[in-house]
N, C-alpha and C. Protein backbone atom coordinates (compact mmCIF):
# COMPACT_ATOMS: atom_id res chain seq x y z
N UNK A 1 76.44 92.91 112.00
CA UNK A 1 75.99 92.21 110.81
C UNK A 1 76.73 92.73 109.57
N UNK A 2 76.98 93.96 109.98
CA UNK A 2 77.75 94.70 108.43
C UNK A 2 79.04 94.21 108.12
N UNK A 3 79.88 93.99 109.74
CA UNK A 3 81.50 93.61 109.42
C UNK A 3 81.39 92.39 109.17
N UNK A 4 80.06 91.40 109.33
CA UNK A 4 79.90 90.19 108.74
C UNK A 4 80.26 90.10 107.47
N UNK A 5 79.36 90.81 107.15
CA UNK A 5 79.04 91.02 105.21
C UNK A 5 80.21 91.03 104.26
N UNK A 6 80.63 92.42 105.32
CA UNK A 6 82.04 93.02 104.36
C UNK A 6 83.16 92.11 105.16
N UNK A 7 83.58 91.26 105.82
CA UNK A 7 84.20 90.67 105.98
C UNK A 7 84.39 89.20 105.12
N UNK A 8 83.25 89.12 104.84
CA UNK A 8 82.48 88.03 103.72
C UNK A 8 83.27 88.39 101.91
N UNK A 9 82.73 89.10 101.94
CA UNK A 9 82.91 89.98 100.86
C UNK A 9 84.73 89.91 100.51
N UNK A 10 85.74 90.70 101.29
CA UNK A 10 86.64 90.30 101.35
C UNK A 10 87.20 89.36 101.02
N UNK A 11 86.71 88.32 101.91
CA UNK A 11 87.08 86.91 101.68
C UNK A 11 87.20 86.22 100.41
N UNK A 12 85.87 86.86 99.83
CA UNK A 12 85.77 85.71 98.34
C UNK A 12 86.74 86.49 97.29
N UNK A 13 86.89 87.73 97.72
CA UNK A 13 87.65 88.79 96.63
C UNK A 13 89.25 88.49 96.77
N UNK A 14 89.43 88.11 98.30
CA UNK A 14 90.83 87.86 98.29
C UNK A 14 91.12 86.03 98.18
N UNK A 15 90.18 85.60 97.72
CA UNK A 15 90.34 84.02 97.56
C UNK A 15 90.83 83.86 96.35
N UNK A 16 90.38 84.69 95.34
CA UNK A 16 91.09 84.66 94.11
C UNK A 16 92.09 85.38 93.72
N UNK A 17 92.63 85.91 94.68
CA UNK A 17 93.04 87.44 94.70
C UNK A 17 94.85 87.08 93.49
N UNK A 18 95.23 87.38 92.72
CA UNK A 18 96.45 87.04 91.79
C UNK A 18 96.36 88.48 91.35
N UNK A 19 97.96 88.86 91.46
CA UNK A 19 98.45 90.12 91.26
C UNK A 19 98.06 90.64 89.79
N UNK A 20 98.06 91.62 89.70
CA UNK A 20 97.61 92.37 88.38
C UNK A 20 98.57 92.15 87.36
N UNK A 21 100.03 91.67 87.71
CA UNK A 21 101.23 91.54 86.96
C UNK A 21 101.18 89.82 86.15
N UNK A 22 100.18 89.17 87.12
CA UNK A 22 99.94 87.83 86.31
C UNK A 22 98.87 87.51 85.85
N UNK A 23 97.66 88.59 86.12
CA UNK A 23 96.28 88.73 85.58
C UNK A 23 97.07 88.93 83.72
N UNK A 24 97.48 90.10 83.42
CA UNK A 24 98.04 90.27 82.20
C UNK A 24 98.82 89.26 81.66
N UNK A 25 99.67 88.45 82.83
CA UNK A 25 100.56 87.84 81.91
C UNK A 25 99.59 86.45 81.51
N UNK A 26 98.76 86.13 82.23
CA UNK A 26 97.94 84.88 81.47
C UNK A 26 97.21 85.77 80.79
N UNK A 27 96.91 86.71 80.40
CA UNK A 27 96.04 87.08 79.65
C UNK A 27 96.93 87.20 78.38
N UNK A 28 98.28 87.14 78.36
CA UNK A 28 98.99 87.69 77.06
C UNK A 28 99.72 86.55 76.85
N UNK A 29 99.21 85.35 77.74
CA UNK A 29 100.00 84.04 76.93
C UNK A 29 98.62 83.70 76.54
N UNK A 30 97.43 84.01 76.38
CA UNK A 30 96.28 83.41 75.23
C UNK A 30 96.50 84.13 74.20
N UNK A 31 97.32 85.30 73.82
CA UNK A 31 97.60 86.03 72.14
C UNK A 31 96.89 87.21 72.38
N UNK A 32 96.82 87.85 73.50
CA UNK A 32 95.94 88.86 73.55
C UNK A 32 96.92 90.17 73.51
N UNK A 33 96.67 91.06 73.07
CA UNK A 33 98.35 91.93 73.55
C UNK A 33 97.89 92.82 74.50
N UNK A 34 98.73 93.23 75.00
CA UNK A 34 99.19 93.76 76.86
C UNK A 34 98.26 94.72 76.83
N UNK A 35 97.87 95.99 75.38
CA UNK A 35 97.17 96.83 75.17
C UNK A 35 95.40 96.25 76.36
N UNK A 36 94.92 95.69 75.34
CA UNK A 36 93.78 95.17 75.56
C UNK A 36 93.62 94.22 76.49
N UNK A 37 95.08 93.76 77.51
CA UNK A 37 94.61 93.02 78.26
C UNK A 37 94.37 93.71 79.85
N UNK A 38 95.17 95.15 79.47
CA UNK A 38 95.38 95.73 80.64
C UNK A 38 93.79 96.82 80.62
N UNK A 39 93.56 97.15 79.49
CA UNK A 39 92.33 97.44 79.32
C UNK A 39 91.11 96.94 79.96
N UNK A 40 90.92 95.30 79.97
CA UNK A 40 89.91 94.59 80.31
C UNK A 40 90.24 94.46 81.85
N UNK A 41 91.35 94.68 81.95
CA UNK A 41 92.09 94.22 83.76
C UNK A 41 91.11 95.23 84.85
N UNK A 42 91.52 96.52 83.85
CA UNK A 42 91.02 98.05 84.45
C UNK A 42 89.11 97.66 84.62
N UNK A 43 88.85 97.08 83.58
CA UNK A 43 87.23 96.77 83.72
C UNK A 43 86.61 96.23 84.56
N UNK A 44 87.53 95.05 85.22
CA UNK A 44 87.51 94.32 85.52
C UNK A 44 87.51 94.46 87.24
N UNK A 45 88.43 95.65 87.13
CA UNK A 45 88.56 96.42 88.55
C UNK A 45 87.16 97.34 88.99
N UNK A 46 86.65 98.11 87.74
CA UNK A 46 85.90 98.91 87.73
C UNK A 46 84.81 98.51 88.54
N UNK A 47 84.49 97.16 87.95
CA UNK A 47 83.00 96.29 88.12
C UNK A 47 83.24 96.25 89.19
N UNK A 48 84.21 95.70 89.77
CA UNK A 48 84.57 95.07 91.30
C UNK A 48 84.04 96.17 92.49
N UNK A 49 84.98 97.31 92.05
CA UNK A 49 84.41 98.32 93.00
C UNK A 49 83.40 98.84 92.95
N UNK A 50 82.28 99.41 91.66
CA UNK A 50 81.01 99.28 91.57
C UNK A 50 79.88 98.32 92.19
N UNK A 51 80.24 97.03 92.09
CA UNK A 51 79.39 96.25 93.18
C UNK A 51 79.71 96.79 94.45
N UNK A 52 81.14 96.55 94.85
CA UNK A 52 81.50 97.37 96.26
C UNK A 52 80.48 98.35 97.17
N UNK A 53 80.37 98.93 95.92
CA UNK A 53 80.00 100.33 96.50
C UNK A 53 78.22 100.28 96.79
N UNK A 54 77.97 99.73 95.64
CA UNK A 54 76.63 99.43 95.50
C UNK A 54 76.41 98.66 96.68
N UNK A 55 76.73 97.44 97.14
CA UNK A 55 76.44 96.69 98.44
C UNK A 55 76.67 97.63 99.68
N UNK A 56 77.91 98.48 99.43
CA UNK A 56 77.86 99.38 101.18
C UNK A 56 76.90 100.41 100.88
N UNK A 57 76.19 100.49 99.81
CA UNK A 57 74.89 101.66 100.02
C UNK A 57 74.18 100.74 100.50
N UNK A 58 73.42 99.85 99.68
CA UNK A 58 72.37 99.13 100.09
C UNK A 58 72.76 99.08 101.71
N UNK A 59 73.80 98.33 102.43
CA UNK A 59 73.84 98.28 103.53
C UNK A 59 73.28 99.44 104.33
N UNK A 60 74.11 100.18 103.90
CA UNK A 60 74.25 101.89 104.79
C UNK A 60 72.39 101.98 104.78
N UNK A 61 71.77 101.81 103.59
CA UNK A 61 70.24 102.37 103.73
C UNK A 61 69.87 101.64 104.61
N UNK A 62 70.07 99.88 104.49
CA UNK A 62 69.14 98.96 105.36
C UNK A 62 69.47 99.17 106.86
N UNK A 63 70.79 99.70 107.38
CA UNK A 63 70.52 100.01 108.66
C UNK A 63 70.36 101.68 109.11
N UNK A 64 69.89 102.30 107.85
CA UNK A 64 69.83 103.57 108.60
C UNK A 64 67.82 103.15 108.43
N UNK A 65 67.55 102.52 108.01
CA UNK A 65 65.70 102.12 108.15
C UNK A 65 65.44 100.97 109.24
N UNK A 66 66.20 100.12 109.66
CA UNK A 66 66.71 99.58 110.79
C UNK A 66 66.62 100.32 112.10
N UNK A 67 67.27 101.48 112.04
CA UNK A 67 67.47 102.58 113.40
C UNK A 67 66.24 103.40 113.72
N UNK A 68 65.53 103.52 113.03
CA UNK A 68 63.88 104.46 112.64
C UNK A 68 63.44 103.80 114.03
């Protein structure tokens, strides 16, 4: 059920998936400069792996109360 999840998971992350080199560059053809766009990029990453992580705990707990 887990390699479901995270296989799931994957999926939608790599559905949008556009290199970090053209994340900035549309971000710096709206007038934004490279400073602050690479800034928000990094945030942007942050969040990503924070949910990440947060979902493989939740997982990890629901089947270690599962195994009881």
């Amino acid at each position: 059920m887990n390699k479901i999840v995270l296989a799931g998971i994957v999926a939608i992350l790599l559905s949008g998936c556009v290199s970090e080199e053209q994340r900035l560059a549309n971000c710096e053809a709206k007038g934004v400069s490279r400073d602050a766009c690479y800034v928000a990029d990094q945030n942007r990453q942050a969040t990503i792996n924070a949910a990440a992580e947060k979902q493989a705990l939740e997982n990890a707990q629901a089947a270690t109360h599962v195994k009881k």
